[in-house]
N, C-alpha and C. Protein backbone atom coordinates (compact mmCIF):
# COMPACT_ATOMS: atom_id res chain seq x y z
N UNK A 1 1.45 -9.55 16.73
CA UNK A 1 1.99 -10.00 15.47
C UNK A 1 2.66 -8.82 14.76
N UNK A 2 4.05 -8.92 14.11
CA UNK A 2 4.14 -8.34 13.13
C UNK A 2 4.24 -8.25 11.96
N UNK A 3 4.35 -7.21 11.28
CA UNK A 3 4.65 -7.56 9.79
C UNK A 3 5.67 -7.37 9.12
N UNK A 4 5.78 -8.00 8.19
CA UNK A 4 7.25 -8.15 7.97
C UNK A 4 7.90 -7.51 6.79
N UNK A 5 6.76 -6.31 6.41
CA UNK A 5 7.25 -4.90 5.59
C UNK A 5 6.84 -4.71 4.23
N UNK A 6 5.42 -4.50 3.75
CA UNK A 6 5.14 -4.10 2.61
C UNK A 6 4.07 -3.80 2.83
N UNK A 7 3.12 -3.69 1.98
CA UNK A 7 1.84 -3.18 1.34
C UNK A 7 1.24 -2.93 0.52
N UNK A 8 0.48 -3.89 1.00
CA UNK A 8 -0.95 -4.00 -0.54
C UNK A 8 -2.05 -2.91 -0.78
N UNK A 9 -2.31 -2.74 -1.90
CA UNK A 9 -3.20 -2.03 -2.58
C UNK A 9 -4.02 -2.21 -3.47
N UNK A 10 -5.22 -2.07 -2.88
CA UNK A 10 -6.36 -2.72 -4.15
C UNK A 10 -6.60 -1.61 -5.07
N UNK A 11 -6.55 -1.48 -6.57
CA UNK A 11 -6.55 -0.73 -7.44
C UNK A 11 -8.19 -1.15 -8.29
N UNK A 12 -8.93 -0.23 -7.98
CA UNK A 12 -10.11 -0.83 -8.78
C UNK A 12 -10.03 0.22 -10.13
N UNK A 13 -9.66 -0.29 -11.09
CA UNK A 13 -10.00 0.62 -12.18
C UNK A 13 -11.51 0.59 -12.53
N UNK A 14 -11.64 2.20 -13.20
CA UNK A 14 -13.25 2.54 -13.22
C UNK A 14 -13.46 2.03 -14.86
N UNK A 15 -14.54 1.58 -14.20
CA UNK A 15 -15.93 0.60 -15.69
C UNK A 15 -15.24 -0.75 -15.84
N UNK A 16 -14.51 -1.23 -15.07
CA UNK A 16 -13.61 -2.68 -15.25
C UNK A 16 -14.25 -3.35 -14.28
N UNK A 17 -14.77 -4.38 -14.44
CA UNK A 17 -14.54 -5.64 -13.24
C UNK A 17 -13.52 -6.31 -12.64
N UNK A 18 -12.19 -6.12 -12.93
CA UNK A 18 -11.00 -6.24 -12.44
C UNK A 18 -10.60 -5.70 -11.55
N UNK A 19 -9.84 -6.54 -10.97
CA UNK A 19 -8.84 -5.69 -9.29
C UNK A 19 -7.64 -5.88 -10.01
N UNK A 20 -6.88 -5.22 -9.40
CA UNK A 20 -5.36 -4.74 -9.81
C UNK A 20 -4.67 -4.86 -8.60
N UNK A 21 -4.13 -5.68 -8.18
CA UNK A 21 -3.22 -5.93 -6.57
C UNK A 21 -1.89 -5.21 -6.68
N UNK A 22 -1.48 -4.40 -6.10
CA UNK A 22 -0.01 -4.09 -6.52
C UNK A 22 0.57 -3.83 -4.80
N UNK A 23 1.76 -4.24 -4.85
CA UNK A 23 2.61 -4.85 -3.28
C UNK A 23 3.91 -4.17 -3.49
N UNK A 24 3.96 -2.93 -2.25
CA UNK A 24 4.93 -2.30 -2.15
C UNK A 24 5.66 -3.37 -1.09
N UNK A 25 6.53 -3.48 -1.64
CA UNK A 25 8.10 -4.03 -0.62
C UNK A 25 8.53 -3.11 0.15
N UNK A 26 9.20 -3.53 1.31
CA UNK A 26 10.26 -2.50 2.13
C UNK A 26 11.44 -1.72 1.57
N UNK A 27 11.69 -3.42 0.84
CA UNK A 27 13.19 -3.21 0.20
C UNK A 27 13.00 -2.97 -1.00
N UNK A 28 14.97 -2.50 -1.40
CA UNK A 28 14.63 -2.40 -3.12
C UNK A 28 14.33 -3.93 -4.07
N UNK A 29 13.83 -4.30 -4.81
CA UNK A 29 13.32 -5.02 -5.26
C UNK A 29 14.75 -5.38 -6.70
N UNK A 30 15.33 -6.03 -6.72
CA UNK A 30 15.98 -5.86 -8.26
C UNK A 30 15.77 -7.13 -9.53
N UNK A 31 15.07 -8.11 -8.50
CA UNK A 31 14.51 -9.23 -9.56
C UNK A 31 13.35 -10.08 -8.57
N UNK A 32 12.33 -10.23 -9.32
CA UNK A 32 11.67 -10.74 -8.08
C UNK A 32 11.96 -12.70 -8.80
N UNK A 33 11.56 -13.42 -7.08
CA UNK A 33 11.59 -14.67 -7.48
C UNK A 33 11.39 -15.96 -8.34
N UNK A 34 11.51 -17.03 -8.71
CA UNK A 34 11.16 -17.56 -9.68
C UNK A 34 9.71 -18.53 -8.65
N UNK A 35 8.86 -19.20 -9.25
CA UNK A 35 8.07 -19.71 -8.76
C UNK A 35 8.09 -20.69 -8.12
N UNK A 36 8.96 -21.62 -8.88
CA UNK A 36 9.34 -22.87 -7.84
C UNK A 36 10.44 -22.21 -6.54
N UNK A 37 10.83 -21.09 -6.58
CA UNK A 37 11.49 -20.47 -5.37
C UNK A 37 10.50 -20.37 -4.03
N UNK A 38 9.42 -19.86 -4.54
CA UNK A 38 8.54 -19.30 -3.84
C UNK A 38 7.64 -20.43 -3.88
N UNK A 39 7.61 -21.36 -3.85
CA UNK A 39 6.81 -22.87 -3.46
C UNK A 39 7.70 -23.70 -2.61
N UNK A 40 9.07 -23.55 -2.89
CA UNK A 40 9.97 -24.31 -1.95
C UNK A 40 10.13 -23.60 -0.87
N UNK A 41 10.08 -22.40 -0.50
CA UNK A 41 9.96 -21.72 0.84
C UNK A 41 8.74 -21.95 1.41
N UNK A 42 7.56 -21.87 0.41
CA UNK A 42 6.01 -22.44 1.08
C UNK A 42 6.15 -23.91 1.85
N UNK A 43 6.47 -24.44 1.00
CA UNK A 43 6.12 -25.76 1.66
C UNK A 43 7.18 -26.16 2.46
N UNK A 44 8.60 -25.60 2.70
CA UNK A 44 9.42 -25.61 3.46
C UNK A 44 8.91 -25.10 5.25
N UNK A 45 7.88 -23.89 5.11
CA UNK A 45 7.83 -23.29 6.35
C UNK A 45 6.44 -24.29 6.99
N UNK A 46 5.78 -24.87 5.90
CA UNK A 46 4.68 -26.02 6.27
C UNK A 46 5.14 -27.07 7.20
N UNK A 47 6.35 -27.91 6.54
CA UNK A 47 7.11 -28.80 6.74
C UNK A 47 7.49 -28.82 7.84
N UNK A 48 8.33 -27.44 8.44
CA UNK A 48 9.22 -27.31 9.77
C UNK A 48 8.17 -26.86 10.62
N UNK A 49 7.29 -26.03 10.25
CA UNK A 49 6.30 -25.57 12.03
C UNK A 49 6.98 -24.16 12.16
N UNK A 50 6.77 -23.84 13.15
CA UNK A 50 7.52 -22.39 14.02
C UNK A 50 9.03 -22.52 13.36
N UNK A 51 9.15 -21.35 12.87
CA UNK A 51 10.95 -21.45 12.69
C UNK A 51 10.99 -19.39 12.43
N UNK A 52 12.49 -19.24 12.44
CA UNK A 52 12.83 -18.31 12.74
C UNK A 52 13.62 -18.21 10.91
N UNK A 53 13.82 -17.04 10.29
CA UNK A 53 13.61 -16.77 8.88
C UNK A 53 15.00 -17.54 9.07
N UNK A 54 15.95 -17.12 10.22
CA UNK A 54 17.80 -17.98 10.10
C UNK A 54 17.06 -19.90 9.77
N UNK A 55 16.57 -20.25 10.29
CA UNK A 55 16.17 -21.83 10.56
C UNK A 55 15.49 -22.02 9.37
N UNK A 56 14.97 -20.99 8.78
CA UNK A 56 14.31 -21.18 7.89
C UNK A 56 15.19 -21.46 6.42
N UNK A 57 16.02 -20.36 6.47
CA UNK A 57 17.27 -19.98 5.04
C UNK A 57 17.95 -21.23 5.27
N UNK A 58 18.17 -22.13 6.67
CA UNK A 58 19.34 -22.84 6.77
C UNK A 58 18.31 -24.16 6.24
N UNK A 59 17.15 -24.27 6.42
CA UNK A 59 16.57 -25.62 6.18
C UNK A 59 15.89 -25.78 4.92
N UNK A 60 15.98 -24.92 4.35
CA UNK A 60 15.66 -24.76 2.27
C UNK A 60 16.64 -26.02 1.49
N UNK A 61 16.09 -26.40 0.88
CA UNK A 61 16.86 -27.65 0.15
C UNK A 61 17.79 -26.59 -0.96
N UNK A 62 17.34 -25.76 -1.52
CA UNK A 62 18.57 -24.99 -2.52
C UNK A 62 18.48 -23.19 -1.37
N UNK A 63 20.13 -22.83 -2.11
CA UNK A 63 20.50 -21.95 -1.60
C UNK A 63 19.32 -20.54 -1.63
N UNK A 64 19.02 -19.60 -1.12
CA UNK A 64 18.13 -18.38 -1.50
C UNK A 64 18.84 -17.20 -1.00
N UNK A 65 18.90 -16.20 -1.43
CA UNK A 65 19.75 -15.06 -1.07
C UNK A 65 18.47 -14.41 -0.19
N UNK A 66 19.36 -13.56 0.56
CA UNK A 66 18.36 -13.10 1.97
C UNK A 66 17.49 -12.20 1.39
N UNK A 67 17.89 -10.88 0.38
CA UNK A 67 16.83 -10.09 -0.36
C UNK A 67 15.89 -11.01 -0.82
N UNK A 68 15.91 -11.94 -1.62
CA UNK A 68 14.69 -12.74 -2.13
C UNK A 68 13.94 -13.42 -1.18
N UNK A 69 14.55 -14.06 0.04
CA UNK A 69 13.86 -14.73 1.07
C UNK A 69 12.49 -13.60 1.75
N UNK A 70 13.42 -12.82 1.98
CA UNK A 70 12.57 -11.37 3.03
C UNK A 70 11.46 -10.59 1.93
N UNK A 71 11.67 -10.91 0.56
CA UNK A 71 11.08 -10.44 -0.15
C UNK A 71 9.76 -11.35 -0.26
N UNK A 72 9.77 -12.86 -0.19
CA UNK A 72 8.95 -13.75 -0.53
C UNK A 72 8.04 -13.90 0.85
N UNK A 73 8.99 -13.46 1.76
CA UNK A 73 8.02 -13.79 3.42
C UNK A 73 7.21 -12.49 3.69
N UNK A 74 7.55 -11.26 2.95
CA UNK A 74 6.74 -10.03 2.71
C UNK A 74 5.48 -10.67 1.82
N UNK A 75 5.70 -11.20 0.90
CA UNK A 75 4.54 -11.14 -0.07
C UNK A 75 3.43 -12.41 1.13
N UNK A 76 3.99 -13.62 1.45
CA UNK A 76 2.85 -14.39 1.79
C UNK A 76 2.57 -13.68 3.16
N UNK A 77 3.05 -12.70 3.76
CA UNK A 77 2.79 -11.81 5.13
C UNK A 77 1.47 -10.95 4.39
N UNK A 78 1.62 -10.51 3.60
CA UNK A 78 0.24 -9.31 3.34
C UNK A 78 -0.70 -10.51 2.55
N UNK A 79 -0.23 -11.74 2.29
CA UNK A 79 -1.48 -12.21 1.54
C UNK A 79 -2.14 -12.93 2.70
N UNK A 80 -1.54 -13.11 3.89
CA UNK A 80 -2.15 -13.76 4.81
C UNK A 80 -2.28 -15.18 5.07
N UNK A 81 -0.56 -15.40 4.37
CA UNK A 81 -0.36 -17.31 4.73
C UNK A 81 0.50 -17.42 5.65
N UNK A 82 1.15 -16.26 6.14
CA UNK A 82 1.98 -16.50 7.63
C UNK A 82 1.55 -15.18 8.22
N UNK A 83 2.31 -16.05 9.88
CA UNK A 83 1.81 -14.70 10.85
C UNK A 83 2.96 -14.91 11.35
N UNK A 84 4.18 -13.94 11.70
CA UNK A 84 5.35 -13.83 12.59
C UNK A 84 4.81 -13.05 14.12
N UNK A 85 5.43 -14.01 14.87
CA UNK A 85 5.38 -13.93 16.62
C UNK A 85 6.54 -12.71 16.94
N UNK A 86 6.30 -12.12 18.32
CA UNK A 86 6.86 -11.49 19.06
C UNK A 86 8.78 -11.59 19.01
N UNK A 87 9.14 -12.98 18.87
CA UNK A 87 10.14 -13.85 19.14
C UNK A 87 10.52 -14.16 17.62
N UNK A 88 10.00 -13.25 16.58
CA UNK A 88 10.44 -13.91 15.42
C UNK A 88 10.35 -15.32 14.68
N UNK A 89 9.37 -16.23 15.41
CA UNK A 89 9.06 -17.05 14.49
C UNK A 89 7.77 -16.90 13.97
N UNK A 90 8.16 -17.76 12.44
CA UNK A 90 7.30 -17.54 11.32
C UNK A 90 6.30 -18.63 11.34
N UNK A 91 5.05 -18.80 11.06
CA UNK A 91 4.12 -19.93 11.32
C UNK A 91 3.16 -19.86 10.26
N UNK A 92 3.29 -21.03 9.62
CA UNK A 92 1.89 -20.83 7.84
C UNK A 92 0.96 -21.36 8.81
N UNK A 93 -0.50 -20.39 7.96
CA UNK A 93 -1.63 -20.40 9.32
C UNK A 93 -2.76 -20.78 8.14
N UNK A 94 -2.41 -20.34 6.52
CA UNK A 94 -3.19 -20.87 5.69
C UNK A 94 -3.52 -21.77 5.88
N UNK A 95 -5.10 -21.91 5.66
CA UNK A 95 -5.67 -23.77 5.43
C UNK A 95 -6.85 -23.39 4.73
N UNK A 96 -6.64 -23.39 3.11
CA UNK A 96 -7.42 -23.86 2.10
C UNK A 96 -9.01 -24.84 2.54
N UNK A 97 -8.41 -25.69 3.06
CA UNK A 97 -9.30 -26.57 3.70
C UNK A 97 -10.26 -26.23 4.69
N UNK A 98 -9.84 -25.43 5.66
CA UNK A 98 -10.82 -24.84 6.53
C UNK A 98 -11.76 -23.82 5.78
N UNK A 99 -11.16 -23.41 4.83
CA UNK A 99 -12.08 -21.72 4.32
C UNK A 99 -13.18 -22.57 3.61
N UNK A 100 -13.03 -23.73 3.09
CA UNK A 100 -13.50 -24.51 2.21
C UNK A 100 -14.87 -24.84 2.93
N UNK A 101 -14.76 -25.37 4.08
CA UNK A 101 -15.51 -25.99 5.19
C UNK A 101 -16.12 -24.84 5.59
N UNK A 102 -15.94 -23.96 5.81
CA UNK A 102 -17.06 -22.86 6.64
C UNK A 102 -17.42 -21.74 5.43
N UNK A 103 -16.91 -21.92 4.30
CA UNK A 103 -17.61 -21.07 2.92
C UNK A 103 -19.12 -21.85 3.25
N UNK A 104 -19.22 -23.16 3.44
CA UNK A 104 -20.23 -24.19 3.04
C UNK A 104 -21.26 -23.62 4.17
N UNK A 105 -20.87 -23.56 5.17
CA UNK A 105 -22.18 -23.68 6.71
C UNK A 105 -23.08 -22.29 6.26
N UNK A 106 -24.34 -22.66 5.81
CA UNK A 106 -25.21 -21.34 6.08
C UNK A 106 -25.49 -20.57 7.04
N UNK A 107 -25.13 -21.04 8.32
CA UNK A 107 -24.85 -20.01 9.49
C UNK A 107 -23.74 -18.84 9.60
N UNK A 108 -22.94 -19.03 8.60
CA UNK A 108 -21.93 -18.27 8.92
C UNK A 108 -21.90 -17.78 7.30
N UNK A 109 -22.97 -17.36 6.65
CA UNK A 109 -23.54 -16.30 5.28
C UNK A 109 -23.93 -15.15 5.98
N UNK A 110 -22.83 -14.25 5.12
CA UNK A 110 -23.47 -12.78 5.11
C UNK A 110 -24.94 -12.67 4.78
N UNK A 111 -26.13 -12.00 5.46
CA UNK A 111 -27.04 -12.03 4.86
C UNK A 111 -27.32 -10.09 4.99
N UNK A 112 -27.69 -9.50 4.15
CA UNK A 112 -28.18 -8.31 3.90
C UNK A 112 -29.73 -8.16 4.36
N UNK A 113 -29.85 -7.01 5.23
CA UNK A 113 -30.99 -7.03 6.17
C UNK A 113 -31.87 -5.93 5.03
């Protein structure tokens, strides 16, 4: 698998209970996306299955410029809702639903010895 160019960083500030996520991009960054941008590419790459980022830009119901596309497939790449193949296709591997289902099974609890 590869990745498709950024990096996350967990920032724990001291005496806070807060995390601080901050996501270096590859590229230069000059506006980041609007939200319904970045939901219509989600559920776009759901929709189609395996696709390649070209199949992908061409099968978006509104236009997306390629910096924002590569920028948005960086962010769900380090959050861990797609995995890109050898061959360049992109595949959403998220399922809410499964994490849901095995949070539950007490066999599969961390337990501290």
């Amino acid at each position: 698998m590869k990745s498709i160019g950024s990096h996350v960083h967990e920032n724990r500030s001291q005496g806070k209970n807060s995390t601080e996520w901050h996501i270096e991009f590859s590229c230069k960054v000059s506006h980041y996306p609007r939200l319904d941008t970045v939901i219509m590419v989600a559920e776009t790459i759901k929709k189609i299955g395996p696709c390649t980022k070209t199949e992908l830009s061409r099968k978006l119901e509104k236009k997306v410029m390629w910096p924002t596309l590569t920028l948005i497939l960086d962010y769900f790449d380090k959050m861990g809702f797609i995995i890109k193949d050898s061959k360049g296709q992109i595949v959403w591997i998220y399922n809410p639903e499964m994490v849901r289902k095995y949070i539950k099974r007490e066999d599969l609890k961390w337990k501290p010895k």
